[in-house]
Protein backbone atom coordinates (compact mmCIF):
# COMPACT_ATOMS: atom_id res chain seq x y z
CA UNK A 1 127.71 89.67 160.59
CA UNK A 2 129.54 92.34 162.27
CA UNK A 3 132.56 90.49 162.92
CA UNK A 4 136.14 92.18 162.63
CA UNK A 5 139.37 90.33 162.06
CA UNK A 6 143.25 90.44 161.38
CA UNK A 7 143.96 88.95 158.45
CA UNK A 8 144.73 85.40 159.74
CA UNK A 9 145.73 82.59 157.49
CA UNK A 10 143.26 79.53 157.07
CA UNK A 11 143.98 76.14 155.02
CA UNK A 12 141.51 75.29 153.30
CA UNK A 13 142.22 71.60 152.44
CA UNK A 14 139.69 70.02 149.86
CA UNK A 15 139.86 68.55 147.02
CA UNK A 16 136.39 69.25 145.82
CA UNK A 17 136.37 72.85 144.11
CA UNK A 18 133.31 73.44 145.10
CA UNK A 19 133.94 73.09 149.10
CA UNK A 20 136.85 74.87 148.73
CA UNK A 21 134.97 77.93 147.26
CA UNK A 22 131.83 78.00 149.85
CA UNK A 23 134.36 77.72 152.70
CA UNK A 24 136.87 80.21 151.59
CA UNK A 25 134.31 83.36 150.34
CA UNK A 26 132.94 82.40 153.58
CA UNK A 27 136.35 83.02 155.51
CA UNK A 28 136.66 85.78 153.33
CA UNK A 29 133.84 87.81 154.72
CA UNK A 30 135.15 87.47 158.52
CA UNK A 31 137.87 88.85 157.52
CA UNK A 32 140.21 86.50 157.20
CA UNK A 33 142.67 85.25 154.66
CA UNK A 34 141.70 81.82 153.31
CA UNK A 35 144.41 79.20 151.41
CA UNK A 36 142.74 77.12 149.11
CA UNK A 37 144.65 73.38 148.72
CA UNK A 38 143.27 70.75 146.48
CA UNK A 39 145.51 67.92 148.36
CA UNK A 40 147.27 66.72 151.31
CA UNK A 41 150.44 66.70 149.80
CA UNK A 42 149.91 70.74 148.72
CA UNK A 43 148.99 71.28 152.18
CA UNK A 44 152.13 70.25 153.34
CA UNK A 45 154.49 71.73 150.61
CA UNK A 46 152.32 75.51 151.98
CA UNK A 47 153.25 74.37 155.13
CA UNK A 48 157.17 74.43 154.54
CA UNK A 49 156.48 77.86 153.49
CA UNK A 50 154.25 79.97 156.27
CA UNK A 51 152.04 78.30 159.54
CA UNK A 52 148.60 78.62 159.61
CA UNK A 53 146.15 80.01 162.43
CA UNK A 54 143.92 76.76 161.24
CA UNK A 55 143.41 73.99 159.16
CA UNK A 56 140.39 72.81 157.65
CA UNK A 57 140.95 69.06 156.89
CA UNK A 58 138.57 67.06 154.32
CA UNK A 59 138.77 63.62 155.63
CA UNK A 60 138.46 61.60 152.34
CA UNK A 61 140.82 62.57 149.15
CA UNK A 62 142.37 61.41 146.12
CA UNK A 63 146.04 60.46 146.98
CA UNK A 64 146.83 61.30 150.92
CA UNK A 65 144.16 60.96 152.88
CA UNK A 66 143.12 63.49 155.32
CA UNK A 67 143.56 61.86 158.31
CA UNK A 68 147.79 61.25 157.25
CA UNK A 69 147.85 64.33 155.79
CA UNK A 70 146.73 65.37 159.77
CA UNK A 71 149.24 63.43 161.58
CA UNK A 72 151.62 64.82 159.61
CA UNK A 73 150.53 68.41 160.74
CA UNK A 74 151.08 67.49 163.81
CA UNK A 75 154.38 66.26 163.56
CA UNK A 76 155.93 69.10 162.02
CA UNK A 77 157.75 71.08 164.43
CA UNK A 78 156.68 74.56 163.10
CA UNK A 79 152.87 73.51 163.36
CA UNK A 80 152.33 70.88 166.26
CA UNK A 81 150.38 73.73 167.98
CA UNK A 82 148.40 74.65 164.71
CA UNK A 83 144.53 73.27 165.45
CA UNK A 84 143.14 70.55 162.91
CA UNK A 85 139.36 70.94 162.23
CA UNK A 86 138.36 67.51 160.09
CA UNK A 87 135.43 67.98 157.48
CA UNK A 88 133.48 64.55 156.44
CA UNK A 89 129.88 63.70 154.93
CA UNK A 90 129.85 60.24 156.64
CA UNK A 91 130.26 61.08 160.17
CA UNK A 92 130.45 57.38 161.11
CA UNK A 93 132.18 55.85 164.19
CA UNK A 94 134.92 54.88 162.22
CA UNK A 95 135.66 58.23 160.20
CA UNK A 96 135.82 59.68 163.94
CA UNK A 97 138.56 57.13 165.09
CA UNK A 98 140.84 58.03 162.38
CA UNK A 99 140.09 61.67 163.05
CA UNK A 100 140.75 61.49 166.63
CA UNK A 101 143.99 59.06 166.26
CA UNK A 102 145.43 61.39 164.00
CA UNK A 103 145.83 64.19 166.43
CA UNK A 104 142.53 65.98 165.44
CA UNK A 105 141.36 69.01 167.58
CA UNK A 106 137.45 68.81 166.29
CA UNK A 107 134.96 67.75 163.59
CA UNK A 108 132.83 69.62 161.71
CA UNK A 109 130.25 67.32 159.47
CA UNK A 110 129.70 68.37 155.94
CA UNK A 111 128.00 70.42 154.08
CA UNK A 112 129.53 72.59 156.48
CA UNK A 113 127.36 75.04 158.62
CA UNK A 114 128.83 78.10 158.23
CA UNK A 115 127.59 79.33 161.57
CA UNK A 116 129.09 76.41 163.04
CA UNK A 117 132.63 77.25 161.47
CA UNK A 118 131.93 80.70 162.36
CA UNK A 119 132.16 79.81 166.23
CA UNK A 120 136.01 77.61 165.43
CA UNK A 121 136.92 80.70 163.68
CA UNK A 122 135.80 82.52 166.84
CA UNK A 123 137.83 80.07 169.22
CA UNK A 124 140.71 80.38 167.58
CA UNK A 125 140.87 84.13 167.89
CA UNK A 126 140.34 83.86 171.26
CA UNK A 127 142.83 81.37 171.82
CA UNK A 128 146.14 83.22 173.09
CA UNK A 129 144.29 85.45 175.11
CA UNK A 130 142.80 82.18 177.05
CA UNK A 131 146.65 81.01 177.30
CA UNK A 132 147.49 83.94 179.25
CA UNK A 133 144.71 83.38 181.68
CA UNK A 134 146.24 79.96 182.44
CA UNK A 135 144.56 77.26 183.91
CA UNK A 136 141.82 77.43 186.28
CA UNK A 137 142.98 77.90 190.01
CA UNK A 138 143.44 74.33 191.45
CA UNK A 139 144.02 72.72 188.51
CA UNK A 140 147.85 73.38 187.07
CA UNK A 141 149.96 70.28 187.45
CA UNK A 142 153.37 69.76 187.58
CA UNK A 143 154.08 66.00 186.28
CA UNK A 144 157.68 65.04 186.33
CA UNK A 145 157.61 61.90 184.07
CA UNK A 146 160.56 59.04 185.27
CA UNK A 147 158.78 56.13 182.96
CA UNK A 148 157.58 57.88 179.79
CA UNK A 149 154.63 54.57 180.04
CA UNK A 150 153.15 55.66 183.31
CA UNK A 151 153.78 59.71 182.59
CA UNK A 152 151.42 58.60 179.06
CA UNK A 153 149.37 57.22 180.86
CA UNK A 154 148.57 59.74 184.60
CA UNK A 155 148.45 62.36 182.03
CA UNK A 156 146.27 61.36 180.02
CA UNK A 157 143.78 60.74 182.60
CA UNK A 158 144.11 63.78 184.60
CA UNK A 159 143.67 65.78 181.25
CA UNK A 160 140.45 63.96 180.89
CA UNK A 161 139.34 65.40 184.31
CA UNK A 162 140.17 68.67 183.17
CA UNK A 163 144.37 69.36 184.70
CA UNK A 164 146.46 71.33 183.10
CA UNK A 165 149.71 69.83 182.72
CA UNK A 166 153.40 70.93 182.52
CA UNK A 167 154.95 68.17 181.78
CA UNK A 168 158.93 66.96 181.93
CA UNK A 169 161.23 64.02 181.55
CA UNK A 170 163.85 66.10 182.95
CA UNK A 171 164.78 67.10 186.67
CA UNK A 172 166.38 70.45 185.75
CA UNK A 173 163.59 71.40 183.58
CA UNK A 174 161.11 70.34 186.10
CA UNK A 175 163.03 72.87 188.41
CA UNK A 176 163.19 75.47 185.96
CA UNK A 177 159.52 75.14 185.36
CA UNK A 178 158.29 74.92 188.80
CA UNK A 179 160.13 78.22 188.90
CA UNK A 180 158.85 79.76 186.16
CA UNK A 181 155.18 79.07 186.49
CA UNK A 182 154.92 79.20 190.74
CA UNK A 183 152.14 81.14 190.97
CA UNK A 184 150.14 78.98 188.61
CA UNK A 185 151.52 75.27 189.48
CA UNK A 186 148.58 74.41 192.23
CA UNK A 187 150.35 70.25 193.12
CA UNK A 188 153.33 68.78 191.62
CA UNK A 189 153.28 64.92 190.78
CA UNK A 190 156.63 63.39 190.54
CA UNK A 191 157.74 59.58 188.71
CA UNK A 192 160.73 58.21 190.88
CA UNK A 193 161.06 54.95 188.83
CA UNK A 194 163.01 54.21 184.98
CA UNK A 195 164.48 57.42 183.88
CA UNK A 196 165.13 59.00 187.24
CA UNK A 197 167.05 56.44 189.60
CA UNK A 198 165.10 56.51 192.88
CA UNK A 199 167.43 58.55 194.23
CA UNK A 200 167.14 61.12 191.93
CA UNK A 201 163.75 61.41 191.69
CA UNK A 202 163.66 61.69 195.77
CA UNK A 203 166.48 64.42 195.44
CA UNK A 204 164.28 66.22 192.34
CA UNK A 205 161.17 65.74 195.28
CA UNK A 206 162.84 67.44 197.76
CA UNK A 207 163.73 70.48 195.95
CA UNK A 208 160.36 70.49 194.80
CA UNK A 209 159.30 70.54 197.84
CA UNK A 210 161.50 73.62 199.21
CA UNK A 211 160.40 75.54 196.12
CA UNK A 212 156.92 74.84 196.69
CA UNK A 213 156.70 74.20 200.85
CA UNK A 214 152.61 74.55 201.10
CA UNK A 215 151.26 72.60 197.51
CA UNK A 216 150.56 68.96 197.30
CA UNK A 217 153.22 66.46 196.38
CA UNK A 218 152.39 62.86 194.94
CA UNK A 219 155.00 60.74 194.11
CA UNK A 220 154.50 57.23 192.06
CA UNK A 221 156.11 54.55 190.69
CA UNK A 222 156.01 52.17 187.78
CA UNK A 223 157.94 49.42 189.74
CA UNK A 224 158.39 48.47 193.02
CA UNK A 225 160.85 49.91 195.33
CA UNK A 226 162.87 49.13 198.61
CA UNK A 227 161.15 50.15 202.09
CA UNK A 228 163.82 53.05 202.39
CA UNK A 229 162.27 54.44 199.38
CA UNK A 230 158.82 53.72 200.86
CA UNK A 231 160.21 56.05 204.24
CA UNK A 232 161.66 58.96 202.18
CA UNK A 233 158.60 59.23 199.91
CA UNK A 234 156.45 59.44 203.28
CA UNK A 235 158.29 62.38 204.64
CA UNK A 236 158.59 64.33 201.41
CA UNK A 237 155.07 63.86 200.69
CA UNK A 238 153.10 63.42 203.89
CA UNK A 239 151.63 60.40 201.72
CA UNK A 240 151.89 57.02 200.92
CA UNK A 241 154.40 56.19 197.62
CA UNK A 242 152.19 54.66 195.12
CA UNK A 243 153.12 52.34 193.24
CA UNK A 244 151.53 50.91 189.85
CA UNK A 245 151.77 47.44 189.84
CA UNK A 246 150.22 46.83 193.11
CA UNK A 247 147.09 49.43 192.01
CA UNK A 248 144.57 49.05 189.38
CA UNK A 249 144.67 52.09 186.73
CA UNK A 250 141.76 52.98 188.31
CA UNK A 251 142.68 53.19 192.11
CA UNK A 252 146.23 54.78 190.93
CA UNK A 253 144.15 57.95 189.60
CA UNK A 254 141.43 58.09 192.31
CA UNK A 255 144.41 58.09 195.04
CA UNK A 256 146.14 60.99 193.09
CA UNK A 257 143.07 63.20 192.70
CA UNK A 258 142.23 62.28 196.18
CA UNK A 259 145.57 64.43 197.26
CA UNK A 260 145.92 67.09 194.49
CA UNK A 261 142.32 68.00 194.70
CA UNK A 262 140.59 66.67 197.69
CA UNK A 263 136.43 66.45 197.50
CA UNK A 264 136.88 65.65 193.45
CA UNK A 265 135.07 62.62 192.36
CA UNK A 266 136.33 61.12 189.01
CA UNK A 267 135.02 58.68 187.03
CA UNK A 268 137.50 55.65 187.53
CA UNK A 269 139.66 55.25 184.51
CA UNK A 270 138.70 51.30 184.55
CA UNK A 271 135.66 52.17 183.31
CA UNK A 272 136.45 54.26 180.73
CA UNK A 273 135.04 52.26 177.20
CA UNK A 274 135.86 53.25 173.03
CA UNK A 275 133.08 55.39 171.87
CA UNK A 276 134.13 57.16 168.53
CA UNK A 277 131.57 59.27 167.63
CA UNK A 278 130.32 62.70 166.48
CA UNK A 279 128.84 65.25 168.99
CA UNK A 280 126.01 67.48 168.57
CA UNK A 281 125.24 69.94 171.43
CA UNK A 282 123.26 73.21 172.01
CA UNK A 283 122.39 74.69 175.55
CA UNK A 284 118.62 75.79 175.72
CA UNK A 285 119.20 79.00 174.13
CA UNK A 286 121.93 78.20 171.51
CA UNK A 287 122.90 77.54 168.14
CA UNK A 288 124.20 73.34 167.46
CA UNK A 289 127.71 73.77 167.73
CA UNK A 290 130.03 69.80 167.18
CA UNK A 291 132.74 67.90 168.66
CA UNK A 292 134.35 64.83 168.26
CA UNK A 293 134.51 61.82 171.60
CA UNK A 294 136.70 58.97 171.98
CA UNK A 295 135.82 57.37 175.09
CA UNK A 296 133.12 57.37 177.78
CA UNK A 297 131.33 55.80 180.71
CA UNK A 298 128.50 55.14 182.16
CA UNK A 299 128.33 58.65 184.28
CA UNK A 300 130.82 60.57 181.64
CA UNK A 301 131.88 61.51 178.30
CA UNK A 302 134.70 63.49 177.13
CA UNK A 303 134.56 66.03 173.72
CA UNK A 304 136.95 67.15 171.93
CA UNK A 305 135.80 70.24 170.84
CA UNK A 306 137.22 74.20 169.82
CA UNK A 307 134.09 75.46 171.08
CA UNK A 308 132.90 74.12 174.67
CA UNK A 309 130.57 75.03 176.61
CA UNK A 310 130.76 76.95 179.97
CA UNK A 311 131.49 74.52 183.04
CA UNK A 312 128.08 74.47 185.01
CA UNK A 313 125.76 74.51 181.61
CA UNK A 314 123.47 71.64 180.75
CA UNK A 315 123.38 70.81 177.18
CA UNK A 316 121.30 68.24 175.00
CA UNK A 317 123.46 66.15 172.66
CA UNK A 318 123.01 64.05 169.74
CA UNK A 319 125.50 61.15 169.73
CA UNK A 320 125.71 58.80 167.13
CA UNK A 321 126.57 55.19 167.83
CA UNK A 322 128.07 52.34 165.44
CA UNK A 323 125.10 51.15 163.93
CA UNK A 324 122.47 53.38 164.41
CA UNK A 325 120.84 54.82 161.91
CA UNK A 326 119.23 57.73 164.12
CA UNK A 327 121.38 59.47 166.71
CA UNK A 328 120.89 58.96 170.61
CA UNK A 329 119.36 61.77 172.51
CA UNK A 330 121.43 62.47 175.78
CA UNK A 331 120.98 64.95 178.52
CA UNK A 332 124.60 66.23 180.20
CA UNK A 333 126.04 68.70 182.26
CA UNK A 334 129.78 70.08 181.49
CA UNK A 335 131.46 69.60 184.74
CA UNK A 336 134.85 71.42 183.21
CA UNK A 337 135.20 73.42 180.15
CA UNK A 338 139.03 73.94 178.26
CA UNK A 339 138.97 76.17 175.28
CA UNK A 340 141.92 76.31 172.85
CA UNK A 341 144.98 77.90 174.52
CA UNK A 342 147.95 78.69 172.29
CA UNK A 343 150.93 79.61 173.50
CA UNK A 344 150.36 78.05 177.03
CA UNK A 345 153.13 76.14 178.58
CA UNK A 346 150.57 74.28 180.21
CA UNK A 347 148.94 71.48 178.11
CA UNK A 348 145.11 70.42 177.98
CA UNK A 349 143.21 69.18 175.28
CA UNK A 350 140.37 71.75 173.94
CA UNK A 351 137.11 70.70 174.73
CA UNK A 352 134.91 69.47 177.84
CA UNK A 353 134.35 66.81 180.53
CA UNK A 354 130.38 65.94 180.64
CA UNK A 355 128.45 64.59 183.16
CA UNK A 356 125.57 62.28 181.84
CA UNK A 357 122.22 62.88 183.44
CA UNK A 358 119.96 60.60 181.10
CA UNK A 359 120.69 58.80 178.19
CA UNK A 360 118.31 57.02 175.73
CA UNK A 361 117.75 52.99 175.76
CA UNK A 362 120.00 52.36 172.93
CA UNK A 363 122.75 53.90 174.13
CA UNK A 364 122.49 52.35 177.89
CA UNK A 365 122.11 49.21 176.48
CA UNK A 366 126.01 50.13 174.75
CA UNK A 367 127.51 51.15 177.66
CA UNK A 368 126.28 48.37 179.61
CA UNK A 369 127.87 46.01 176.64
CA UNK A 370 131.28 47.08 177.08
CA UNK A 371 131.56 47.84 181.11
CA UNK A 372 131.44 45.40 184.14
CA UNK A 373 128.40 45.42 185.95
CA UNK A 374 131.28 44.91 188.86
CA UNK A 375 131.52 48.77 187.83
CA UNK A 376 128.25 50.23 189.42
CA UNK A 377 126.07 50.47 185.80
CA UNK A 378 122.44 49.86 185.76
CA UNK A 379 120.28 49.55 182.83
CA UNK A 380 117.21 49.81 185.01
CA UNK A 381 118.52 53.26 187.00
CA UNK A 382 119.73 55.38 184.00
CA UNK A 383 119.46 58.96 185.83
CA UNK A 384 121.94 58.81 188.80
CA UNK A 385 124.32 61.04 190.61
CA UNK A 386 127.52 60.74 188.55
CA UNK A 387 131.02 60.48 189.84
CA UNK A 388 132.73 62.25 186.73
């Protein structure tokens, strides 16, 4: 196979012997050093002991389940930065919600394809030297968080248009940080309300603002505030202070991308729907690599994946809806790609933002279900210029 590498730990977390075996001779001959666990509970007793480059996750076993045994991965403070592969024969909409709420970073159906796991292997090699690229230019965000609710929430949306966030609750830090990563914060969104009194977030805006004279500067609120407020927020920011309750979630992103990055469209967060479901892609000349998504809309779909493809390529995909018994053929373009980074200050989810070009019947008519025709969606006009 002709691939070299250091001797990097792998769980192997299984509790069929036979899995465990097929997976680990296969890590074995990359090079790398595979630990086989028959349980969640052993894989967190080997976790007290060393951290992992991976884990490979079965989804359903005797005693903890795969998906608990995952959250509690995540939450241990040595290993919240350790990616989570999940390994399931079902592959059902459901299977991929608990994967996904549990903090996982990608699916991989089983039996497992070993050139499949080949390419996470691959990722996760790759994944510090990504880090110290850091994000692409025009898309490092500073968010200084005042109401942890809306900070949840304006993070998690730009993520899914493909920011890269440093993120604080804590006006020093945000300083320090700002600092720290100049050259590679490109706008700086600051939360005056809750945790910052007005007047400190205005005072942590201003010295924002001297540190970084010529980048954009948003400023929000979860509540409303007095018209003095209103005038200071005008000439820190050269904007409008926008505040939540009198925008829909919506409107409150669209106006923030609007001034961070002028020109980008976004799909509108309103319309964003559940769709839990495994991901098959392959560009026209590549192997089927898989991915997990959560949510979508009509014009977009978001993966979580270890292995993305290249912003700009058009894939096919295979997405399988709750209830079908054959998987829905799609056509998409990636309009931003984020492989694993470790080590990055910066966070952003691993995998891609797609833009749907044509979709099937079945899976129109599912979309169309769950969003407001108030929301632009057509059955009849399935290939349209997107907005994601």
């Amino acid at each position: 196979m002709g691939l070299l590498f250091s001797r990097d730990e792998i769980f192997v977390v299984d509790d069929c012997r036979v899995t465990r075996a097929m997976v680990c001779d296969h890590l074995s001959r990359l090079g790398c050093e595979p630990v086989p666990l028959e349980s969640g509970a052993a894989c967190m007793e080997a976790l007290a002991q060393r951290v992992p480059a991976l884990v490979l996750m079965d989804l359903r076993m005797e005693g903890m389940q795969g998906d608990e045994a995952c959250r509690q991965v995540k939450a241990h403070p040595a290993a919240r930065g350790v990616p989570v592969v999940m390994l399931t024969g079902a592959s059902a909409p459901h299977e991929v919600m608990l994967c996904s709420r549990a903090g996982a970073d990608d699916f991989l159906p089983k039996p497992v394809d070993l050139e499949a796991l080949t390419a996470k292997v691959l990722a996760v090699r790759a994944a510090r030297e990504h880090a110290r690229q850091g994000p692409p230019a025009g898309f490092g965000v500073l968010l200084a968080e005042g109401s942890r609710s809306l900070g949840a929430f304006l993070g998690g949306a730009l993520q899914h248009e493909g920011f890269h966030l440093l993120c604080t609750s804590h006006p020093k830090e945000a300083l320090a940080q700002a600092a720290a990563h100049e050259a590679r914060v490109d706008s700086l969104v600051v939360d005056v309300s809750r945790s910052f009194t007005s007047d400190d977030g205005l005072a942590l805006a201003a010295r924002l603002r001297d540190l970084c004279p010529r980048k954009p500067l948003v400023l929000v609120s979860s509540v409303e505030e007095p018209a003095e407020v209103h005038a200071r927020a005008q000439e820190l920011s050269g904007g409008p202070l926008l505040e939540r309750r009198h925008l829909t979630p919506g409107v409150l992103v669209s106006r923030v991308l609007e001034r961070i990055c002028p020109g980008l469209s976004s799909v509108r967060a309103a319309e964003r729907v559940p769709l839990f479901s495994v991901v098959e892609f392959s560009a026209r000349s590549g192997s089927t690599l898989t991915g997990f998504s959560s949510d979508a809309s009509p014009e977009g779909l978001f993966v979580r994946t270890l292995t993305p493809a290249r912003a700009g390529t058009r894939l096919s995909l295979r997405v399988m809806l709750a209830g079908q018994r054959t998987p829905s053929q799609v056509e998409a373009l990636v309009a931003w790609s984020n492989p694993l980074r470790r080590g990055s200050a910066f966070q952003s989810p691993a995998g891609m933002g797609l833009r749907l070009e044509r979709v099937d019947t079945h899976m129109a008519m599912q979309l169309q279900r769950f969003v407001p025709r108030a929301h632009g969606f057509s059955l009849a006009a399935p290939r349209r210029p997107s907005t994601f």
